[in-house]
Protein backbone atom coordinates (compact mmCIF):
# COMPACT_ATOMS: atom_id res chain seq x y z
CA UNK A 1 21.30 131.39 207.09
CA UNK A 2 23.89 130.88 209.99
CA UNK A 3 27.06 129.04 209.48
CA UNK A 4 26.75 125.38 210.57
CA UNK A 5 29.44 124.85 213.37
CA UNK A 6 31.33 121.55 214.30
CA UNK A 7 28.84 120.26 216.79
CA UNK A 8 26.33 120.51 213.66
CA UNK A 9 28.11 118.56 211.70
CA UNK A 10 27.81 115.32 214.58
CA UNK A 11 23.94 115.31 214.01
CA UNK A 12 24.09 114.30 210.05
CA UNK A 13 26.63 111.96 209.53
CA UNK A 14 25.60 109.81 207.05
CA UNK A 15 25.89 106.43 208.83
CA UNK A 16 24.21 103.41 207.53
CA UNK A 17 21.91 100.81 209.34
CA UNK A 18 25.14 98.17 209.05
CA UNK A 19 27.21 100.80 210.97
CA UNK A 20 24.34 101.11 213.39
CA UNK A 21 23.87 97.48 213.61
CA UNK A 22 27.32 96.67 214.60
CA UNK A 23 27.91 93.52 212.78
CA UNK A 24 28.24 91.87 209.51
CA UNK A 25 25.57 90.93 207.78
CA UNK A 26 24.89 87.11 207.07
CA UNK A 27 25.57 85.38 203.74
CA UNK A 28 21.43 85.75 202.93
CA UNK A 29 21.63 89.31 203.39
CA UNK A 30 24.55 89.42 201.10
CA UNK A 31 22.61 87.31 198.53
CA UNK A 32 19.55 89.30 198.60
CA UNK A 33 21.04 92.74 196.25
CA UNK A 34 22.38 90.84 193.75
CA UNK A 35 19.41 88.77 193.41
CA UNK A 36 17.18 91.36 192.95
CA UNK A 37 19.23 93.27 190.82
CA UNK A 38 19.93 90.38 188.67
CA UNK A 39 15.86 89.94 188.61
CA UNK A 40 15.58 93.56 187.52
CA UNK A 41 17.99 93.02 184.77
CA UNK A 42 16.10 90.36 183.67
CA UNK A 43 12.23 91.58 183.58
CA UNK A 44 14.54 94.47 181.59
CA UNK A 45 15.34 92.30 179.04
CA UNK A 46 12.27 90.65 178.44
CA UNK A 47 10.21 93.77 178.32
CA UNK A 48 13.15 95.25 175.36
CA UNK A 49 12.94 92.12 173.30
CA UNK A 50 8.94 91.85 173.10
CA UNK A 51 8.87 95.53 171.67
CA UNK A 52 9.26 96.13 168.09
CA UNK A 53 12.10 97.98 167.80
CA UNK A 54 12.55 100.59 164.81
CA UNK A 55 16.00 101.16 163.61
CA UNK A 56 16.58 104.32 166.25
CA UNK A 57 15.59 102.11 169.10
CA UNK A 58 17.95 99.10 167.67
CA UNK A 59 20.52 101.38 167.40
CA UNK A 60 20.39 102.63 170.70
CA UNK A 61 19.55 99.61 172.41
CA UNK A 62 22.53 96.77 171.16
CA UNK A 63 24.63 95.35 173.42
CA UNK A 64 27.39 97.02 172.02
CA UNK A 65 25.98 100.56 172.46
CA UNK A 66 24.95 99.85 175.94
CA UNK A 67 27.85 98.35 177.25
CA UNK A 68 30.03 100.77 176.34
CA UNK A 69 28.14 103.97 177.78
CA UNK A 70 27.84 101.61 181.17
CA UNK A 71 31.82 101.03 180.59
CA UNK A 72 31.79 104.89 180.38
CA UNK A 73 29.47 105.33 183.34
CA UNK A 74 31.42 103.11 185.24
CA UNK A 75 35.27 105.03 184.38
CA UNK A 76 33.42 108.33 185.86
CA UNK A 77 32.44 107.09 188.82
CA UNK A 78 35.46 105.13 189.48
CA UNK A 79 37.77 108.44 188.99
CA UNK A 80 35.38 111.12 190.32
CA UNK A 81 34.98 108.97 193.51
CA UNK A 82 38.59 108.35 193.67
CA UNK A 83 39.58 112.22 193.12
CA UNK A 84 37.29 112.69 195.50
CA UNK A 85 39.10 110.90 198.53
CA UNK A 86 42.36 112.57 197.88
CA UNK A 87 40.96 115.55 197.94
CA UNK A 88 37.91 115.15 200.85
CA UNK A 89 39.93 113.22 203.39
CA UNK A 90 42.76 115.24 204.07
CA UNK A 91 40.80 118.44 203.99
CA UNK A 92 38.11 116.83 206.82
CA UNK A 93 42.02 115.75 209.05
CA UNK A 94 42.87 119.94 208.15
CA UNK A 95 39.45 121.30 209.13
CA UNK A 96 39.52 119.22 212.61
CA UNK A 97 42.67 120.54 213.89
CA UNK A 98 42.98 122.89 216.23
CA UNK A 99 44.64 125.83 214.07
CA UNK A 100 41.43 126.11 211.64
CA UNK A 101 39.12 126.17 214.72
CA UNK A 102 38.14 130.06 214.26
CA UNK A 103 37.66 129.70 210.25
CA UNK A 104 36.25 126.18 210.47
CA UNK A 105 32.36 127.25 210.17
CA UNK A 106 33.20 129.47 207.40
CA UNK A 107 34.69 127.11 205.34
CA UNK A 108 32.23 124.05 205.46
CA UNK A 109 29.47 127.36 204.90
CA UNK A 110 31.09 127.68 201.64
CA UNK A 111 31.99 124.23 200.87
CA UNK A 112 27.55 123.67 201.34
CA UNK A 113 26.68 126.70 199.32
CA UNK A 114 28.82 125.64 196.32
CA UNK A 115 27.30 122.16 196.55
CA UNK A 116 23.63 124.09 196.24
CA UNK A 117 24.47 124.93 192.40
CA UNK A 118 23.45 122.65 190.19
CA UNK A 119 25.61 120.73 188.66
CA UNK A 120 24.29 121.41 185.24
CA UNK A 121 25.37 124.69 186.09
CA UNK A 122 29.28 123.95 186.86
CA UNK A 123 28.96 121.75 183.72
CA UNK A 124 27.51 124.20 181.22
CA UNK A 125 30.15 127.01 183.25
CA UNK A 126 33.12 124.99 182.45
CA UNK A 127 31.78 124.63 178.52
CA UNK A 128 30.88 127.84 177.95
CA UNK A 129 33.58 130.05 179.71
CA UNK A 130 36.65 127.62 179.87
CA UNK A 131 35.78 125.88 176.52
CA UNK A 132 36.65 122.44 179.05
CA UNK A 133 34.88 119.38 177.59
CA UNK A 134 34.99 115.93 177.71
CA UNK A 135 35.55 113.75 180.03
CA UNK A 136 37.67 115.26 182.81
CA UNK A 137 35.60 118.47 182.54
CA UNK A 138 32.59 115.91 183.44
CA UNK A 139 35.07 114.93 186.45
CA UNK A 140 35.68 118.26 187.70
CA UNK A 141 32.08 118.90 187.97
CA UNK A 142 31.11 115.47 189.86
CA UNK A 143 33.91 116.11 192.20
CA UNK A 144 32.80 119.61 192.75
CA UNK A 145 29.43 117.88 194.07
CA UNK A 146 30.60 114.68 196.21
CA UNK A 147 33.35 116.37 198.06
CA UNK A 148 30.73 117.65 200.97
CA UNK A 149 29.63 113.98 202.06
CA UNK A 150 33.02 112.36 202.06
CA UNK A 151 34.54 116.06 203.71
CA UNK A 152 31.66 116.00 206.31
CA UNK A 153 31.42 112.68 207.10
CA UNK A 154 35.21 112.90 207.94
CA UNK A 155 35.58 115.18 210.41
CA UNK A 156 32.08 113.89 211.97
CA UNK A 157 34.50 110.39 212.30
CA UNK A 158 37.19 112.32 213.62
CA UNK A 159 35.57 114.58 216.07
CA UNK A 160 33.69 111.30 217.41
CA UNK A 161 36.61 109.69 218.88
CA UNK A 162 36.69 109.21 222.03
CA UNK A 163 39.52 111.85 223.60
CA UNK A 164 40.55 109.67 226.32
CA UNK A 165 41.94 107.21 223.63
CA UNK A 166 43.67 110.05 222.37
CA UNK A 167 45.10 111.05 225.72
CA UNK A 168 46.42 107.37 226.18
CA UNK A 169 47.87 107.38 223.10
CA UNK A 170 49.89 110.75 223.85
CA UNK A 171 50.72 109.39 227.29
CA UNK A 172 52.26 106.36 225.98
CA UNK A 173 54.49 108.48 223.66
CA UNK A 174 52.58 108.98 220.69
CA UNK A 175 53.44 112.08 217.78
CA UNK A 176 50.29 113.55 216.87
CA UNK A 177 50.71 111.99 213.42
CA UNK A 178 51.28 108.39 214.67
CA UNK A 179 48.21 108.98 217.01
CA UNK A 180 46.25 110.26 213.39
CA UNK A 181 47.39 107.28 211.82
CA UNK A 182 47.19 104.51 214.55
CA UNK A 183 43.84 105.86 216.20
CA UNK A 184 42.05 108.64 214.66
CA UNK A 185 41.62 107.17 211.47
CA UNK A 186 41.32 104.45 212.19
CA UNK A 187 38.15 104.57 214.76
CA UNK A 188 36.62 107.09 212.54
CA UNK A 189 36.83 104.50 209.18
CA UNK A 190 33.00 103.37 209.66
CA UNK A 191 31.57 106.94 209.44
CA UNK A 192 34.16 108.10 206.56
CA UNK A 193 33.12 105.03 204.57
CA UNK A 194 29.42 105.79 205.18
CA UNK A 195 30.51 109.17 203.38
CA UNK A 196 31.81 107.50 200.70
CA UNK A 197 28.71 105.03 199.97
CA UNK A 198 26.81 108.48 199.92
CA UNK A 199 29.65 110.38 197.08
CA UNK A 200 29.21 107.28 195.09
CA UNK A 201 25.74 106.88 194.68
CA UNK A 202 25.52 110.91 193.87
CA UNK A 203 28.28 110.28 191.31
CA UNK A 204 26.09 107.67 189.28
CA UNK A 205 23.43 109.91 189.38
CA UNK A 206 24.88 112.66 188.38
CA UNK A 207 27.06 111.62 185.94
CA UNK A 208 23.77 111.12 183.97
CA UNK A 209 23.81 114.53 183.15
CA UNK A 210 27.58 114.67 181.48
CA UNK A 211 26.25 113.74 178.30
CA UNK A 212 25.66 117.56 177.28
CA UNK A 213 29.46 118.52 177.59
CA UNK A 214 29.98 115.32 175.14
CA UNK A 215 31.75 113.03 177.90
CA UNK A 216 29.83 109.92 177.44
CA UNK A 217 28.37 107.66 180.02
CA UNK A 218 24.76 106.46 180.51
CA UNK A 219 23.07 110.15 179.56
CA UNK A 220 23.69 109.32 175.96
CA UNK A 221 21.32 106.75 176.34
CA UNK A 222 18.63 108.59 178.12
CA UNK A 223 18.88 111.93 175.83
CA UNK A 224 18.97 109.65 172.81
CA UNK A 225 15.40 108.72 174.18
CA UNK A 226 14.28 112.07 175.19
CA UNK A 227 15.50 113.86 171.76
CA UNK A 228 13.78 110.90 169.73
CA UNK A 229 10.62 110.59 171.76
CA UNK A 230 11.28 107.06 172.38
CA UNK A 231 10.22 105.72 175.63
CA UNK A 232 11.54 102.08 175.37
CA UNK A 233 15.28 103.92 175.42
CA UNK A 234 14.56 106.23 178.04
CA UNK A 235 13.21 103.17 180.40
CA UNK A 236 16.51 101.13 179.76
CA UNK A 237 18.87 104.10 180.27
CA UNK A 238 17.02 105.05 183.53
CA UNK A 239 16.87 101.51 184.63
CA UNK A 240 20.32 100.99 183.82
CA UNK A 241 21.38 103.40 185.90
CA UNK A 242 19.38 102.81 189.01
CA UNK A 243 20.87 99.07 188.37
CA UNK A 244 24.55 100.61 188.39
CA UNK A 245 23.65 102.68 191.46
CA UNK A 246 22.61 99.80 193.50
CA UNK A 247 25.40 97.41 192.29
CA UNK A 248 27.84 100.25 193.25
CA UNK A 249 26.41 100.59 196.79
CA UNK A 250 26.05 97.14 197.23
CA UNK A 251 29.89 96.55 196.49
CA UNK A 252 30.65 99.61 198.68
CA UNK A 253 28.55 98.25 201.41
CA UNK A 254 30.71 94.87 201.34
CA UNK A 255 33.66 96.90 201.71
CA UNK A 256 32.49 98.71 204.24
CA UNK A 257 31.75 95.50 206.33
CA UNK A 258 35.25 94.08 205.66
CA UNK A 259 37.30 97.72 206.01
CA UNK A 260 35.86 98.64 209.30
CA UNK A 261 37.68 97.59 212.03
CA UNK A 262 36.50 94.54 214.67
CA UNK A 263 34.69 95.32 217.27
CA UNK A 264 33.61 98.59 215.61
C-alpha cells in the first residue's frame, strides 16, 4: 500500500451536494428533514404502543429510559465532535505548511491505518489494558475514529485556495498568520465543515457501540434487545439512532449554509 500524498487527498474531500450547489437551500428544502423525521418518529410510536409489551420490553421502552440514553447519546457526540475540532483543525493548518512537506505522506499514512482498527478494538484496548471506562474512555475512542475526516477535509480546504489570493494578501502586507486567519480559513470553511457533517454522523454511529465499556448512550438500548431476544427494543434503539443521525446532520447542514461565507 503506498502512502497517499497531498494531491490525493484533493480527490476525496468530502463535500456535500449544498457545497456543490452553491446556494442556500429554500425554506421547502429546509422543511422537508424534519418532516420526515418527525413522520418516522411517529409510525415509531404507533408500531411500540400496538405491541404487547412484557415487563422487559416496558422497562426498556419508557420515556424515561429512552430519553435519557438519547440525552447520553447526544453528550457523546456533542464532546467527541467538539474534541475533535481542537484537535483535527490545527493539525490539517500543521500538516499544510511548508516545514512538514517531506513527512506529510507519512503522517496522514498513519493517521488512515489507525482509523482501519475497529473501534471495538480501541474500546475493549482501553478496558482491558488501561482499566479506562466510562464515559471519557468512550470519548477517547470516538475521537480516535473522526479525527481523519475533519483532519483531511482540512488541509483538502486549505490546499484548494487559490495562491494568487494568497500572493495578494502578502503583497498588501499580510503576516502569514493574518493571511491564515483572514483568507485561508476562511475560503477553505465549506470543505472543513463538509468534514465535520461526515465526524458527526460517524460519532452517532459509533457511539452505539460504547455501551460495553459501561458509558451509556443509545447501545444500552439496542444490547438490552439483543441480550433479551426482544426485537421490538432492538427496532426502537436502531431507529432511534438513525433518527439522531439525521437530526444531527440536518442541524449541521443548516450551519453549514449559514457559516460558509457569501459568494462561496
Amino acid at each position: 500500500m503506498s502512502a497517499p500524498t497531498s494531491d490525493d487527498t484533493t480527490t476525496q474531500p468530502a463535500v456535500t451536494e449544498e457545497y456543490h450547489a452553491g446556494h442556500r437551500r429554500s425554506l421547502a428544502g429546509y422543511l422537508v428533514m424534519p418532516g420526515v423525521l418527525a413522520l418516522a418518529c411517529l409510525v415509531l410510536y404507533v408500531y411500540v404502543s400496538q405491541q404487547e409489551l412484557d415487563s422487559i420490553e416496558a422497562r426498556s421502552l419508557n420515556a424515561a429510559t429512552l430519553t435519557g440514553a438519547l440525552w447520553e447519546h447526544v453528550q457523546l457526540t456533542a464532546v467527541s465532535t467538539v474534541l475533535t475540532l481542537l484537535i483535527a483543525v490545527p493539525l490539517g493548518i500543521v500538516f499544510t505548511r511548508p516545514f512538514t512537506r517531506p513527512i506529510r505522506s507519512y503522517l496522514i499514512t498513519l493517521l488512515t491505518l489507525g482509523q482501519a482498527v475497529p473501534t471495538i478494538a480501541v474500546l475493549v484496548l482501553l478496558a482491558v489494558v488501561f482499566l479506562f471506562l466510562g464515559f471519557w474512555a468512550a470519548i477517547v475512542g470516538l475521537v480516535l475514529y473522526a479525527i481523519i475526516p475533519v483532519l483531511l477535509n482540512t488541509m483538502v480546504g486549505l490546499e484548494q485556495v487559490d495562491k494568487a489570493v494568497l500572493e495578494a494578501g502578502r503583497g498588501m502586507g499580510m503576516a502569514r498568520f493574518t493571511v491564515l486567519r483572514r483568507l485561508e480559513l476562511p475560503l477553505a470553511v465549506p470543505v472543513i465543515l463538509a468534514g465535520v457533517r461526515t465526524a458527526l454522523v460517524i460519532n452517532v454511529g459509533t457511539a452505539t457501540l460504547v455501551t460495553y465499556i459501561n458509558a451509556g448512550g443509545l447501545g444500552d438500548v439496542i444490547v438490552a434487545g439483543l441480550s433479551t431476544n426482544r426485537v421490538t427494543i432492538q427496532i426502537v434503539g436502531a431507529a432511534l439512532t438513525a433518527v439522531l443521525a439525521l437530526l444531527i446532520d440536518y442541524l449541521a447542514g443548516i450551519a453549514e449554509d449559514l457559516l460558509r461565507p457569501r459568494g462561496l
